[in-house]
Protein backbone atom coordinates (compact mmCIF):
# COMPACT_ATOMS: atom_id res chain seq x y z
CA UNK A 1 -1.95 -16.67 4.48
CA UNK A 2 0.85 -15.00 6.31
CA UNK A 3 2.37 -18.27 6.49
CA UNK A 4 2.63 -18.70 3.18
CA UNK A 5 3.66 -15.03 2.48
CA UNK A 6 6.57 -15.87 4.92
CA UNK A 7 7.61 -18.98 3.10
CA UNK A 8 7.71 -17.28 -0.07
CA UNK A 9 10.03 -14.53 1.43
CA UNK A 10 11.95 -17.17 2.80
CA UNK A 11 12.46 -19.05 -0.31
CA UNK A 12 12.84 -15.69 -2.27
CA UNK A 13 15.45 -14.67 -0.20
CA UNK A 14 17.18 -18.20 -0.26
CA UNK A 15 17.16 -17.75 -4.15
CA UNK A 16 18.42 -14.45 -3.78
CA UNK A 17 21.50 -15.68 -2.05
CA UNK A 18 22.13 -18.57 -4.48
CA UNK A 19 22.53 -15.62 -7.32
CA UNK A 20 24.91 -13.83 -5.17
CA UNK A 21 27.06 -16.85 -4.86
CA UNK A 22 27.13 -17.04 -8.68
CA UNK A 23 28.23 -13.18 -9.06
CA UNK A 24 24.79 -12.30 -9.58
CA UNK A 25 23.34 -8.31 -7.32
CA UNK A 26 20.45 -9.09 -5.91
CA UNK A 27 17.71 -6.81 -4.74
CA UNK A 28 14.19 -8.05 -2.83
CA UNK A 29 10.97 -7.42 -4.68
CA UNK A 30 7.38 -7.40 -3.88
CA UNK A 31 4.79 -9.05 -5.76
CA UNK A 32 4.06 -6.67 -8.31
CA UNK A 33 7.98 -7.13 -9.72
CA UNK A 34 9.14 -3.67 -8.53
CA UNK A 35 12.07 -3.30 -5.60
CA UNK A 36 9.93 -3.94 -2.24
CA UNK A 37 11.62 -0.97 -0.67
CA UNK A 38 10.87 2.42 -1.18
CA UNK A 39 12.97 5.63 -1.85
CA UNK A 40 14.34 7.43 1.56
CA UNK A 41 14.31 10.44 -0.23
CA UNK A 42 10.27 10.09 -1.86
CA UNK A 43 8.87 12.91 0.91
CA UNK A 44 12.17 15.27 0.34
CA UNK A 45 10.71 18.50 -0.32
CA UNK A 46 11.44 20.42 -3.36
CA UNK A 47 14.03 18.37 -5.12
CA UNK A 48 16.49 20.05 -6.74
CA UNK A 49 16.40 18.46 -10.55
CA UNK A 50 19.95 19.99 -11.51
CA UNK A 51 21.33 17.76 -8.39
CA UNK A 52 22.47 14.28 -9.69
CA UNK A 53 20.15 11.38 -7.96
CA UNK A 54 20.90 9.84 -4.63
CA UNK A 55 21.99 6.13 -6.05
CA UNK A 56 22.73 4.82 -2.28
CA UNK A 57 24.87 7.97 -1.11
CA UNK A 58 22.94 8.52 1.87
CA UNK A 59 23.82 5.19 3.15
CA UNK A 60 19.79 4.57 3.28
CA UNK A 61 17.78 1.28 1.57
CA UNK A 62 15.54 2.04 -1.25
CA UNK A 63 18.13 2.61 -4.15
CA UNK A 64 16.10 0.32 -6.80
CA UNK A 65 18.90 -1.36 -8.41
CA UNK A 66 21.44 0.38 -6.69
CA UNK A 67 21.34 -1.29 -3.78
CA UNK A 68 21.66 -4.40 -6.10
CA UNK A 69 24.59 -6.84 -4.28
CA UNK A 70 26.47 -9.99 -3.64
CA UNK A 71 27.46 -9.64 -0.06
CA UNK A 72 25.40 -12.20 2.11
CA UNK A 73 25.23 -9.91 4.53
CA UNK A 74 23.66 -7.15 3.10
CA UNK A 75 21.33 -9.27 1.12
CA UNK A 76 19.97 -10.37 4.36
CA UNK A 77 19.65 -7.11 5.90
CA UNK A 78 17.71 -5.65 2.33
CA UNK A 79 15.60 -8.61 2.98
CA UNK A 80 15.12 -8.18 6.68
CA UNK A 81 13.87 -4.42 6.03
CA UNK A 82 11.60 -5.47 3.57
CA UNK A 83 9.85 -8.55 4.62
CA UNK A 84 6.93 -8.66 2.48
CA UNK A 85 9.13 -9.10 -0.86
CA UNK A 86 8.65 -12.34 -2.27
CA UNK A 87 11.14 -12.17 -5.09
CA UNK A 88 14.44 -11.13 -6.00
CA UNK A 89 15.95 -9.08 -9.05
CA UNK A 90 19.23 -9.58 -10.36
CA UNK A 91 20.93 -5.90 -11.41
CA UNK A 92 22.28 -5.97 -15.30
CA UNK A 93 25.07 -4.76 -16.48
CA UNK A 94 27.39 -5.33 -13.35
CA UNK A 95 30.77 -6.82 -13.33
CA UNK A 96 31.49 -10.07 -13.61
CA UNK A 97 28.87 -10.96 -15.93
CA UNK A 98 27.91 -7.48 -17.13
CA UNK A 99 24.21 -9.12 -17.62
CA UNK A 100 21.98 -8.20 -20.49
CA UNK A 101 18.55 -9.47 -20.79
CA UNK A 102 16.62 -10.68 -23.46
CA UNK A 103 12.64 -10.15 -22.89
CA UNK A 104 10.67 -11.65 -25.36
CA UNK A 105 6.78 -10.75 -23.69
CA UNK A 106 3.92 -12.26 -24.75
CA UNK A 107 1.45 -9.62 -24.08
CA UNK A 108 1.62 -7.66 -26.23
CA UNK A 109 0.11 -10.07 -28.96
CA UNK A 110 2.90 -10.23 -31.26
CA UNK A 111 5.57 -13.13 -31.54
CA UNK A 112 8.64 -12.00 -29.81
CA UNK A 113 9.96 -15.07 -30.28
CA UNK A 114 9.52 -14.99 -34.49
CA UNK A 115 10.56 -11.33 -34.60
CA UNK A 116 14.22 -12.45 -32.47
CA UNK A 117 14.54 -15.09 -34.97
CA UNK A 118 14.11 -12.75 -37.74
CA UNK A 119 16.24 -10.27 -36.50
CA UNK A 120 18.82 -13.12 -36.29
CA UNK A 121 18.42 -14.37 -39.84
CA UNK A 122 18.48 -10.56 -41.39
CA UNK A 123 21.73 -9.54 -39.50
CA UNK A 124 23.65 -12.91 -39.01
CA UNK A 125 24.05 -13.60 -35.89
CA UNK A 126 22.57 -16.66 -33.47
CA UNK A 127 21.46 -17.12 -30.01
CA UNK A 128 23.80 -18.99 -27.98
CA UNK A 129 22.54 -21.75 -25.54
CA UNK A 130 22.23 -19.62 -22.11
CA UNK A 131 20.31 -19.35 -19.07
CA UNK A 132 16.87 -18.97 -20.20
CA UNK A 133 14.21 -18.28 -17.54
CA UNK A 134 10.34 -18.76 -18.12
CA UNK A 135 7.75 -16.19 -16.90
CA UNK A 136 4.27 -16.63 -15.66
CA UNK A 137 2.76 -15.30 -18.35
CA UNK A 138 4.61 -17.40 -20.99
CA UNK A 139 7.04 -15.05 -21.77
CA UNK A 140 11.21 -15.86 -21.81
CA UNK A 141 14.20 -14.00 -20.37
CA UNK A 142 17.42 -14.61 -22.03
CA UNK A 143 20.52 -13.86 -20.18
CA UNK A 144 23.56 -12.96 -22.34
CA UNK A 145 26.56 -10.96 -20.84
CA UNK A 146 28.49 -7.88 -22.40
CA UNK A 147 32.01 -6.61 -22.97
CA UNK A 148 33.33 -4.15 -19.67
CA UNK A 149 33.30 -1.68 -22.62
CA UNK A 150 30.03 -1.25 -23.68
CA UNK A 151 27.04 0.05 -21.87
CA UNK A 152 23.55 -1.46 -23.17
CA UNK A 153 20.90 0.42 -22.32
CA UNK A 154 17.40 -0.18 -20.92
CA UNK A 155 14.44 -0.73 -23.92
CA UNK A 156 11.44 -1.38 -24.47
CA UNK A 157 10.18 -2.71 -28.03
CA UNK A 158 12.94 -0.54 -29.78
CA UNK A 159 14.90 -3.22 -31.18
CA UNK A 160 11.12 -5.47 -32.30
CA UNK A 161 7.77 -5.33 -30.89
CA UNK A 162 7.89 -7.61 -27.41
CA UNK A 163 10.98 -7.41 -27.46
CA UNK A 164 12.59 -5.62 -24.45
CA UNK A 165 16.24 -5.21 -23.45
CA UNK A 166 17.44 -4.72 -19.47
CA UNK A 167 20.53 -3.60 -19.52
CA UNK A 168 22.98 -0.98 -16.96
CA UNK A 169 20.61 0.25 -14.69
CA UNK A 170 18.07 -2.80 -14.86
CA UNK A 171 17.09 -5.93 -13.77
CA UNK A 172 15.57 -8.90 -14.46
CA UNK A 173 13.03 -10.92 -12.09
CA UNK A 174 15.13 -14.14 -10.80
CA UNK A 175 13.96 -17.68 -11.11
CA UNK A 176 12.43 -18.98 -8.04
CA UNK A 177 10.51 -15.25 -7.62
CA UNK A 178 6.90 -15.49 -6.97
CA UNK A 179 4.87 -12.67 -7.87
CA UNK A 180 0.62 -11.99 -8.10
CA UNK A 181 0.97 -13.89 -11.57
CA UNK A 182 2.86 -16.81 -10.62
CA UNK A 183 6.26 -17.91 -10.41
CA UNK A 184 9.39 -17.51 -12.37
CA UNK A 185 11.73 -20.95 -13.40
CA UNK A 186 14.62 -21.35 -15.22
CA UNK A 187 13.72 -24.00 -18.73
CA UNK A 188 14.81 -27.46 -18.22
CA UNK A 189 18.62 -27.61 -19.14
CA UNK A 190 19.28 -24.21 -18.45
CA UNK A 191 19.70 -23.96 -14.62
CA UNK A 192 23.54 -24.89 -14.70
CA UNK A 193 24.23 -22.87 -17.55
CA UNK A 194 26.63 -19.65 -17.62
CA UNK A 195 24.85 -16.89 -18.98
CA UNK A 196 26.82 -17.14 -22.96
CA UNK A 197 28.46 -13.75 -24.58
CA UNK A 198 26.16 -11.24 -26.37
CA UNK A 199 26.88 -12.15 -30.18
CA UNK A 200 28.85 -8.89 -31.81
CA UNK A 201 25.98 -8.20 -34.02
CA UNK A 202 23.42 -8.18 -31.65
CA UNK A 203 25.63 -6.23 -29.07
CA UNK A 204 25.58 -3.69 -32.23
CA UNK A 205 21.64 -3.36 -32.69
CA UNK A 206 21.38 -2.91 -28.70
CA UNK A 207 23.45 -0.38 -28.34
CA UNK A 208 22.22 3.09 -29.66
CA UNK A 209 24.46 5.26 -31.70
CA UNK A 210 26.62 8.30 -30.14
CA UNK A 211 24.19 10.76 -28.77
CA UNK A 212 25.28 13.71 -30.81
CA UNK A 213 21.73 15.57 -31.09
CA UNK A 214 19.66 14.75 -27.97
CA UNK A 215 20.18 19.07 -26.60
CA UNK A 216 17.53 20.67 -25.47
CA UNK A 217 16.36 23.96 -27.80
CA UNK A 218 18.44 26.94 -26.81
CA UNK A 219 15.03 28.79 -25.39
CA UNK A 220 15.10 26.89 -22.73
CA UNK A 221 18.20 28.24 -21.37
CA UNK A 222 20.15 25.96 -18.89
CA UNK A 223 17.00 25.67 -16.31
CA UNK A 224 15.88 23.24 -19.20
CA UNK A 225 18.69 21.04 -19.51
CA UNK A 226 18.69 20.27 -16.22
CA UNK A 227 15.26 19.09 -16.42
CA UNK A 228 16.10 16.69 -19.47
CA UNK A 229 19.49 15.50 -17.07
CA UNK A 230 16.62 14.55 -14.46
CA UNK A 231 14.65 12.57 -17.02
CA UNK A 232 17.79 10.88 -18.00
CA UNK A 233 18.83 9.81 -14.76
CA UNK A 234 16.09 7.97 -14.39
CA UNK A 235 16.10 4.03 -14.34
CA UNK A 236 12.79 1.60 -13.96
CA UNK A 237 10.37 2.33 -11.48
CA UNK A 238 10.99 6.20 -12.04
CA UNK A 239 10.45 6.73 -15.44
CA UNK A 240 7.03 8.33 -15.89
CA UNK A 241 7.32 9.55 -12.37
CA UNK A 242 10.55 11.79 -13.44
CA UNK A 243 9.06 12.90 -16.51
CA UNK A 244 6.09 14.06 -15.08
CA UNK A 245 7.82 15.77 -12.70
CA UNK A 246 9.97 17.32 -15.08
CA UNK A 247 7.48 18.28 -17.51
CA UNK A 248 5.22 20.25 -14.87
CA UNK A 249 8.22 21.99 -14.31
CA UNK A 250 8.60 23.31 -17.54
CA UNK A 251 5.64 24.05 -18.13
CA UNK A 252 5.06 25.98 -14.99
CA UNK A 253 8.17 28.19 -16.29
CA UNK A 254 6.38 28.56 -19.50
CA UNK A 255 8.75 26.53 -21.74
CA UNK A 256 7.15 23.12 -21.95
CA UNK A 257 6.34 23.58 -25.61
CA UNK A 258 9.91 24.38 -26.32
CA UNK A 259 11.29 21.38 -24.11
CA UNK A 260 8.86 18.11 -25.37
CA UNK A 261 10.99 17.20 -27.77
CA UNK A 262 14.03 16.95 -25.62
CA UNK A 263 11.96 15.49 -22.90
CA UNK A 264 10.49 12.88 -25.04
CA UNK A 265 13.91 11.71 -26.55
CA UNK A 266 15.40 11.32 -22.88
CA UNK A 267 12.07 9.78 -21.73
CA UNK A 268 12.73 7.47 -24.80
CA UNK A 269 16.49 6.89 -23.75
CA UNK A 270 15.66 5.45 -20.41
CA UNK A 271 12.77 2.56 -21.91
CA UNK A 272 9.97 4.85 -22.22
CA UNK A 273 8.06 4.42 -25.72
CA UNK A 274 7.30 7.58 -27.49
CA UNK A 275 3.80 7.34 -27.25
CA UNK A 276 3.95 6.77 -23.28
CA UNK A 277 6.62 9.86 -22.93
CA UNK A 278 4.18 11.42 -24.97
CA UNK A 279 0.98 11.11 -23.42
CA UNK A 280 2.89 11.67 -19.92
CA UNK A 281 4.24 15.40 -20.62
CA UNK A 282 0.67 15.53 -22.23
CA UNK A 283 -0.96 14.80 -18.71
CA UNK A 284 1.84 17.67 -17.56
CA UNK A 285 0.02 19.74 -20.01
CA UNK A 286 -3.09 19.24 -18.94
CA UNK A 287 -2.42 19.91 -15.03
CA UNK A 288 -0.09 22.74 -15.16
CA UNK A 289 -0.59 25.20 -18.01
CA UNK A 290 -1.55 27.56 -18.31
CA UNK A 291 -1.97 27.71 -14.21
CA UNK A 292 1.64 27.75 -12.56
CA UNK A 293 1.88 26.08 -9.05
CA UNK A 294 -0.37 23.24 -7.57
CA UNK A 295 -4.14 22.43 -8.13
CA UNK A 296 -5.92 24.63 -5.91
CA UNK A 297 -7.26 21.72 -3.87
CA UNK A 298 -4.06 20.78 -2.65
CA UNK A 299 -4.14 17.37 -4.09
CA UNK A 300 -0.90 15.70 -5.95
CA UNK A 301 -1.62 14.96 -9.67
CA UNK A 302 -1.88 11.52 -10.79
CA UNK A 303 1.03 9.98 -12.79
CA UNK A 304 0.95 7.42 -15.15
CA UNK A 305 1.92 3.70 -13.73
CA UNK A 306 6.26 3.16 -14.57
C-alpha cells in the first residue's frame, strides 16, 4: 500500500509539473481534493478578524491556492513537504490563462449538462471546443480563460443547479489526480487543446453585478464589518470555517441578529449557498447565545464540512 501511495505522489507530482510547463499554478492535494498542506497559522491564538489573511506573507507552506505556482522548483519542494498528496490543483484566474472553470456535477441529480445548454440557447452564446477534463464521478470540468480585466468569482449552483464556477481564488483538480473516488482524465481530443476564451455572454452571467449594497446594518458599528471583511476573504477550504468563526463572534458581542444578513451575503459571495451560510451562523446560534465565551467543557464546537 505505501508503494502505491508513493507512485501516485510520484505521478501526481509529475502531472503537476507538466501544468506548470504549460503556464498552469500548481498546488499538491490529498485524496479528499483539498490542498494536502495545512495552514501555518491554524493554532495562532486569537486571530485578529479586522487583520487581512496571511496569503503566503509569512514565507510558510499551507496558503491553499496561494501557494499555487509554476516554478519547478518550488513545486517540488510543496510536494516534498507534503508527501502524502496524490493530486494536484491548478489555481484559476492567474495570468497567462486567467483560468475559469466550468463544473457541471452530477451529484446533485440534476442535468448540468442540459441546464449549460439551456443557458446557452436562452442567452446566445456557445461553448467553444476546450480542454475538457472528466471526473470520477461522471462529472466534467470545462476550462475557459478570462480577460486580465475581469475577476470571476468562485460559485456554486448560482448561475444553474450543478453548475459550479472556480474562478480567482480557486482551483480545479488536474487530470492525472487520483483521489478516494478515482482518477481525473482529460476526454479524448482534448489533452492538446488550449483552454478557448470565455464567450462575452457567458463572461457576463459569471460575473456578479457591482456590489453596491452588501454593508453591514449600522448597529453593528465597525466591530461588524470587520467580521463580514473576514467572511469575505475567505476562499475554498475556509468557507464555513470563517463564517462560523465570524458568526460566534457576533453573537458573543450580542449583534448576531443584526449581522446574518450581511454575513450570509458575504458567505454567499465566496461559493457558499444560502441555505449552507444559513444553517452555519445557525449552528453559531446555537453554541454561543445567549452564553458569551467557550462551552464550559473546554471543547471546540463543531463546524460544518467546507
Amino acid at each position: 500500500m505505501a508503494t502505491i501511495h508513493r507512485q501516485a505522489t510520484t505521478l501526481a507530482l509529475a502531472h503537476a509539473l507538466s501544468a506548470a510547463e504549460r503556464g498552469l499554478a500548481v498546488i499538491p492535494l490529498s485524496r479528499t481534493k483539498l490542498p494536502a498542506l495545512r495552514s501555518p497559522h491554524r493554532d495562532d491564538p486569537d486571530p485578529d478578524p479586522t487583520s487581512p489573511p496571511c496569503h503566503g506573507e509569512c514565507g510558510r507552506f499551507g496558503h491553499g491556492v496561494y501557494d499555487a505556482s509554476t516554478d519547478p522548483r518550488r513545486i517540488r519542494a510543496l510536494f516534498a513537504a507534503a508527501p502524502w498528496a496524490t493530486g494536484y490543483g491548478i489555481a484559476c484566474g492567474l495570468d497567462p490563462h486567467r483560468l475559469i472553470g466550468i463544473d457541471l456535477d452530477t451529484k446533485s441529480g440534476t442535468d448540468s449538462s442540459a441546464a449549460l445548454r439551456e443557458l446557452a440557447l436562452r442567452h446566445l452564446f456557445t461553448i467553444p471546443e476546450t480542454v475538457v477534463v472528466l471526473t470520477p464521478s461522471g462529472g466534467r470540468h470545462l476550462w475557459l480563460t478570462g480577460p486580465p480585466d475581469v475577476v470571476v468569482p468562485n460559485s456554486a449552483s448560482r448561475l444553474a443547479p450543478g453548475i459550479d464556477i472556480r474562478g480567482a481564488g480557486g482551483y480545479l483538480v488536474g487530470p492525472g489526480s487520483r483521489t478516494e473516488h478515482g482518477v481525473y482524465g482529460t476526454a479524448p481530443g482534448t489533452a492538446q487543446l488550449a483552454p478557448a476564451p470565455c464567450p462575452r455572454e457567458l463572461l457576463r452571467l459569471l460575473t456578479p453585478p457591482p456590489r453596491t449594497h452588501h454593508r453591514a446594518p449600522p448597529v453593528t458599528g465597525q466591530h461588524g464589518q470587520g467580521l463580514v471583511q473576514f467572511v469575505l476573504a475567505a476562499h475554498e477550504g475556509q468557507r464555513n470555517t470563517r463564517l462560523f468563526w465570524a458568526a460566534c463572534r457576533a453573537y458573543e458581542n450580542g449583534i448576531g441578529p443584526e449581522l446574518t444578513t450581511a454575513l450570509v451575503e458575504a458567505a454567499v459571495r465566496t461559493g457558499l449557498t444560502e441555505r449552507e451560510a444559513r444553517s452555519t451562523i445557525a449552528s453559531a446560534s446555537r453554541m454561543t447565545f445567549p452564553r458569551p465565551g467557550p462551552p464550559e467543557n473546554g471543547t471546540t464546537p463543531r463546524t460544518a464540512r467546507p
